[in-house]
Protein backbone atom coordinates (compact mmCIF):
# COMPACT_ATOMS: atom_id res chain seq x y z
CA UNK A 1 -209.33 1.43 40.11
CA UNK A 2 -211.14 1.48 36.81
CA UNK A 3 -208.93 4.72 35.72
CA UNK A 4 -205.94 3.16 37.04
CA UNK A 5 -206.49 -0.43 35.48
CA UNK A 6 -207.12 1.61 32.34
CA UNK A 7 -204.04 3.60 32.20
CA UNK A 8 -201.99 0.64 33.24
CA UNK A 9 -203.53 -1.72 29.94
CA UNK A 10 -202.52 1.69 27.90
CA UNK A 11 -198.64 1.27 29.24
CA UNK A 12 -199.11 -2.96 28.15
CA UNK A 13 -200.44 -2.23 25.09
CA UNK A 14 -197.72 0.26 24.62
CA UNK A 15 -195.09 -2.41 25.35
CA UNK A 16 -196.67 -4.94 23.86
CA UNK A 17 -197.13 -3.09 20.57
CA UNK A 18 -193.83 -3.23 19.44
CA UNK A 19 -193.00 -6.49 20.25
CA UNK A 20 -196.06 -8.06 18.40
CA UNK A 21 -195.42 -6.01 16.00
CA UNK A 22 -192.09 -7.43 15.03
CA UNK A 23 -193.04 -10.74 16.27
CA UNK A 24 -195.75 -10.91 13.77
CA UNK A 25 -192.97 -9.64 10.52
CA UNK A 26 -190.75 -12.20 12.19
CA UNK A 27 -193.54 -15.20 11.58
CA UNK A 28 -194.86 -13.65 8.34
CA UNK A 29 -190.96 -13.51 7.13
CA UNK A 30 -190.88 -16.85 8.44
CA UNK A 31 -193.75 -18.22 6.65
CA UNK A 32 -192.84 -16.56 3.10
CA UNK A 33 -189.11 -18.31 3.47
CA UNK A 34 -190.46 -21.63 3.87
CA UNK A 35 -193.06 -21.36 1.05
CA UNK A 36 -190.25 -20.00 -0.92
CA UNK A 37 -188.62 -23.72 0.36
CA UNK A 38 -191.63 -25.34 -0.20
CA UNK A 39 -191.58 -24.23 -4.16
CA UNK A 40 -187.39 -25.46 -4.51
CA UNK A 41 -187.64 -28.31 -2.81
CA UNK A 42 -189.33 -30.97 -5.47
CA UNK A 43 -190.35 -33.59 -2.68
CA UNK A 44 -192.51 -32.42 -0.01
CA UNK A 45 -194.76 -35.19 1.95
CA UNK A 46 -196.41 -32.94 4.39
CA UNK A 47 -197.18 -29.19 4.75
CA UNK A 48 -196.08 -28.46 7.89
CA UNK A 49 -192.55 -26.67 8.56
CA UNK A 50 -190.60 -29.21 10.00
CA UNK A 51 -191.63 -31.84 7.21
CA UNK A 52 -190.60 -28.74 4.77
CA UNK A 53 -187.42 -28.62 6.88
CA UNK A 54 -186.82 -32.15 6.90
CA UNK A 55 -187.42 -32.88 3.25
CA UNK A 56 -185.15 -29.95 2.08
CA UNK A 57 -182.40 -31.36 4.21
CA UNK A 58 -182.98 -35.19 2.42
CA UNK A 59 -183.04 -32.98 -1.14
CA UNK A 60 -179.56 -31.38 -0.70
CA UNK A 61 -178.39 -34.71 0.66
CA UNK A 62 -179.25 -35.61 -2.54
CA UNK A 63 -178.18 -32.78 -4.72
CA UNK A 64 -174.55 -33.10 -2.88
CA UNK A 65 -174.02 -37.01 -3.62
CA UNK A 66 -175.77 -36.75 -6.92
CA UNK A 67 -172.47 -33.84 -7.43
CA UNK A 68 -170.49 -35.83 -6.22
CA UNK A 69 -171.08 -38.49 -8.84
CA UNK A 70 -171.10 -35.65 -11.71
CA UNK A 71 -167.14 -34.94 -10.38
CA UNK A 72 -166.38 -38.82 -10.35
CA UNK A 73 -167.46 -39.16 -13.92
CA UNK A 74 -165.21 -36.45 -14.88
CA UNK A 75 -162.41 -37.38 -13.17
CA UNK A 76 -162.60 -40.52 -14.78
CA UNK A 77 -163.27 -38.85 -18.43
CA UNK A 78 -159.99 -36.67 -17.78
CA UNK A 79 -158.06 -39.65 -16.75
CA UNK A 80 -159.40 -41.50 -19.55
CA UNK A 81 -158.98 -38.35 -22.46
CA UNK A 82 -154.93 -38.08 -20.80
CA UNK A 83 -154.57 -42.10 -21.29
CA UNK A 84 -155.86 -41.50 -25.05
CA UNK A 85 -153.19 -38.43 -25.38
CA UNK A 86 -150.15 -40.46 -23.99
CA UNK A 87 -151.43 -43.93 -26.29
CA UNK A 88 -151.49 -40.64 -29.40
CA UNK A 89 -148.20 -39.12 -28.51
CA UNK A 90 -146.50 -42.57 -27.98
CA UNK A 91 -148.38 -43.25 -31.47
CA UNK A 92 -146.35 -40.25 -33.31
CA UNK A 93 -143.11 -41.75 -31.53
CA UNK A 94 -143.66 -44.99 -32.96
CA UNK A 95 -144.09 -43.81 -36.18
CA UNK A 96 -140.74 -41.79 -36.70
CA UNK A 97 -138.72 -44.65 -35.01
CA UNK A 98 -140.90 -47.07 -37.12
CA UNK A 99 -140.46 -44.87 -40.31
CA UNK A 100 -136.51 -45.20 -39.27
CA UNK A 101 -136.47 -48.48 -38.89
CA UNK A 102 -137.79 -49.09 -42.53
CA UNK A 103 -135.21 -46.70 -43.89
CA UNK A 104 -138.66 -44.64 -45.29
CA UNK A 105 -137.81 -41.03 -45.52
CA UNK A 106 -140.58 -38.30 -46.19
CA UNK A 107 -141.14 -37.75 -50.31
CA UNK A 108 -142.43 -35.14 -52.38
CA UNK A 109 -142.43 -36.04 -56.33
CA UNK A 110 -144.59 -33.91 -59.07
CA UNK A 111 -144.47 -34.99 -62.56
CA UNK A 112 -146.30 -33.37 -65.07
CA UNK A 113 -149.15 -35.58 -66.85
CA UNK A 114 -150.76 -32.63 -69.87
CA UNK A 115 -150.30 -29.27 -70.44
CA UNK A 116 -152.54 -28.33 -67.41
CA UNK A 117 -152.25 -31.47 -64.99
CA UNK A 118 -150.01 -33.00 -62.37
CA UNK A 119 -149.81 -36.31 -60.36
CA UNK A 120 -148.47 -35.76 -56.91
CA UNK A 121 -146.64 -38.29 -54.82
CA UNK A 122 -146.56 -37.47 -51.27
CA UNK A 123 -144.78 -39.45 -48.16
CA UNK A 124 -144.64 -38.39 -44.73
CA UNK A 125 -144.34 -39.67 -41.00
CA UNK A 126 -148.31 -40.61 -40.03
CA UNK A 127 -149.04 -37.50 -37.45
CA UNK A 128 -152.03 -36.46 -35.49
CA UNK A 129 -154.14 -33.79 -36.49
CA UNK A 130 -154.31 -31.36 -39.83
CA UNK A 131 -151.24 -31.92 -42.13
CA UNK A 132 -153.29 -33.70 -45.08
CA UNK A 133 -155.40 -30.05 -44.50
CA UNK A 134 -152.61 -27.97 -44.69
CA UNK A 135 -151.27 -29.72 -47.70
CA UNK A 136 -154.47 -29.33 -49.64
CA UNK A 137 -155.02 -25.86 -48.55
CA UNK A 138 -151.47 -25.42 -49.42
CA UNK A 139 -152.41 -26.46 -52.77
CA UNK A 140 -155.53 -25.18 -53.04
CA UNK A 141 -153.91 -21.41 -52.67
CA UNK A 142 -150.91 -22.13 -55.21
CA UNK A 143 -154.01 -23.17 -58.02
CA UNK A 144 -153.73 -26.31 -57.65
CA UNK A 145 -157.27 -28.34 -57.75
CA UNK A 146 -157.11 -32.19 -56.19
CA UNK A 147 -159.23 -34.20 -58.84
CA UNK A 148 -158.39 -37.85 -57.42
CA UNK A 149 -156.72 -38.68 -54.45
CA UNK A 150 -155.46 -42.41 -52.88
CA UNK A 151 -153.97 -42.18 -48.89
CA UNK A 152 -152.30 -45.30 -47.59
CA UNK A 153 -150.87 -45.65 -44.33
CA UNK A 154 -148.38 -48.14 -43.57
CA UNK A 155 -145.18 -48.75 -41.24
CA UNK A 156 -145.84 -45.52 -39.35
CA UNK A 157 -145.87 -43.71 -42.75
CA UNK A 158 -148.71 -41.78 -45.17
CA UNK A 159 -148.45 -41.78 -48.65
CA UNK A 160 -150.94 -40.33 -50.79
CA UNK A 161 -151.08 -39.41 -54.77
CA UNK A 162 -153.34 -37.52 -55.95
CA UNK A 163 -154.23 -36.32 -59.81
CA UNK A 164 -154.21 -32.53 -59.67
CA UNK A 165 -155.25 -30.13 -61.54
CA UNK A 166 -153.31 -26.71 -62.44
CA UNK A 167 -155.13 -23.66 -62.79
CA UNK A 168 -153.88 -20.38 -64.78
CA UNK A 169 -149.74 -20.05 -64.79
CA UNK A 170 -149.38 -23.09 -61.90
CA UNK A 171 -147.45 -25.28 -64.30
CA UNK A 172 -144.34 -23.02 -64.81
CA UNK A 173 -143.53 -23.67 -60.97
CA UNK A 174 -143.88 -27.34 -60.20
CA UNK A 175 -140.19 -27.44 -58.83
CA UNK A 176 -140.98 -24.44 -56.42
CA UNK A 177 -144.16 -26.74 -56.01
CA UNK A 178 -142.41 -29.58 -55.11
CA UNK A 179 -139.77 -27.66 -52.53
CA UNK A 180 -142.85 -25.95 -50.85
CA UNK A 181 -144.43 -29.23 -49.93
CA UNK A 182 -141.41 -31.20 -49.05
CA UNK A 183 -141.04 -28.25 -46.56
CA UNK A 184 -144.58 -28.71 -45.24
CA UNK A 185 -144.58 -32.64 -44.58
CA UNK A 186 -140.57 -32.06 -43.13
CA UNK A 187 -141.63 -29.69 -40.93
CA UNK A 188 -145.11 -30.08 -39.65
């Protein structure tokens, strides 16, 4: 019996082996995923695995409604930036109808003031984004060098003047001048 009992606790052991073998990498696997929880999860009252359990569920609760508010907000900032687009576009509207209804139409005078300065007149529909830019930088590349400038805005027009002065050979073209800009504010 004592041979026999032996040889039968070899053939347990034998069976047994394996399985608390990968029973015990189960449980250590286990144990490393929930510290691994444990280090994500910010709010943790207790240390035992279903408090870990519970207070990652309450966390991603959390995280999902605290998303949730982060996509209402932009919603509302896209709704709100698309209001401020149509109020701009209806804007540019008003001020060619309003420009119309004045009988203002866009202006381009030069007149020369000395041998190497101009004063520029300049009157154009009131637009949204760069055209005073492009004007300058149009200027800026034909020699021209802005050394006073007044912008008024007024019945859904722009006029500026500005005292400008001409650098090397810029005087001989002041009608070419004048045609290039009456092009830019016509046709921005």
């Amino acid at each position: 019996m004592g041979i026999g009992s032996r040889h039968s606790d070899d053939q347990d052991s034998e069976f047994k082996s394996p399985n608390l073998m990968a029973e015990r990498k189960r449980r250590k696997k286990l144990g490393s995923r929930l510290l691994e929880l444990r280090a994500l999860v910010p709010k943790i009252t207790n240390m035992t695995k279903p408090a870990i359990i519970t207070d990652a569920i309450s966390y991603i609760h959390e995280l999902k409604s605290h998303v949730q508010e982060l996509s209402d907000e932009i919603l509302s900032m896209e709704a709100t930036s698309n209001e401020h687009e149509q109020k701009m576009e209806m804007s540019e509207v008003g001020s060619a109808q309003e420009m119309e209804n004045w009988g203002i139409e866009p202006e381009v005078k030069v007149s020369k003031i000395d041998s190497n300065k101009l004063w520029v007149k300049l009157l154009f529909q009131k637009t949204r984004g760069g055209l005073i830019t492009t004007i300058f930088e149009a200027m800026n590349v034909l020699g021209f060098v802005p050394i006073d400038m007044s912008a008024i805005t007024s019945k859904g027009a722009v006029l500026i003047t500005s005292h400008i002065e001409v650098m090397e050979d810029g005087m001989q073209a002041t009608e070419k001048i004048k045609e290039l800009l009456l092009e830019i504010v016509t046709t921005y």
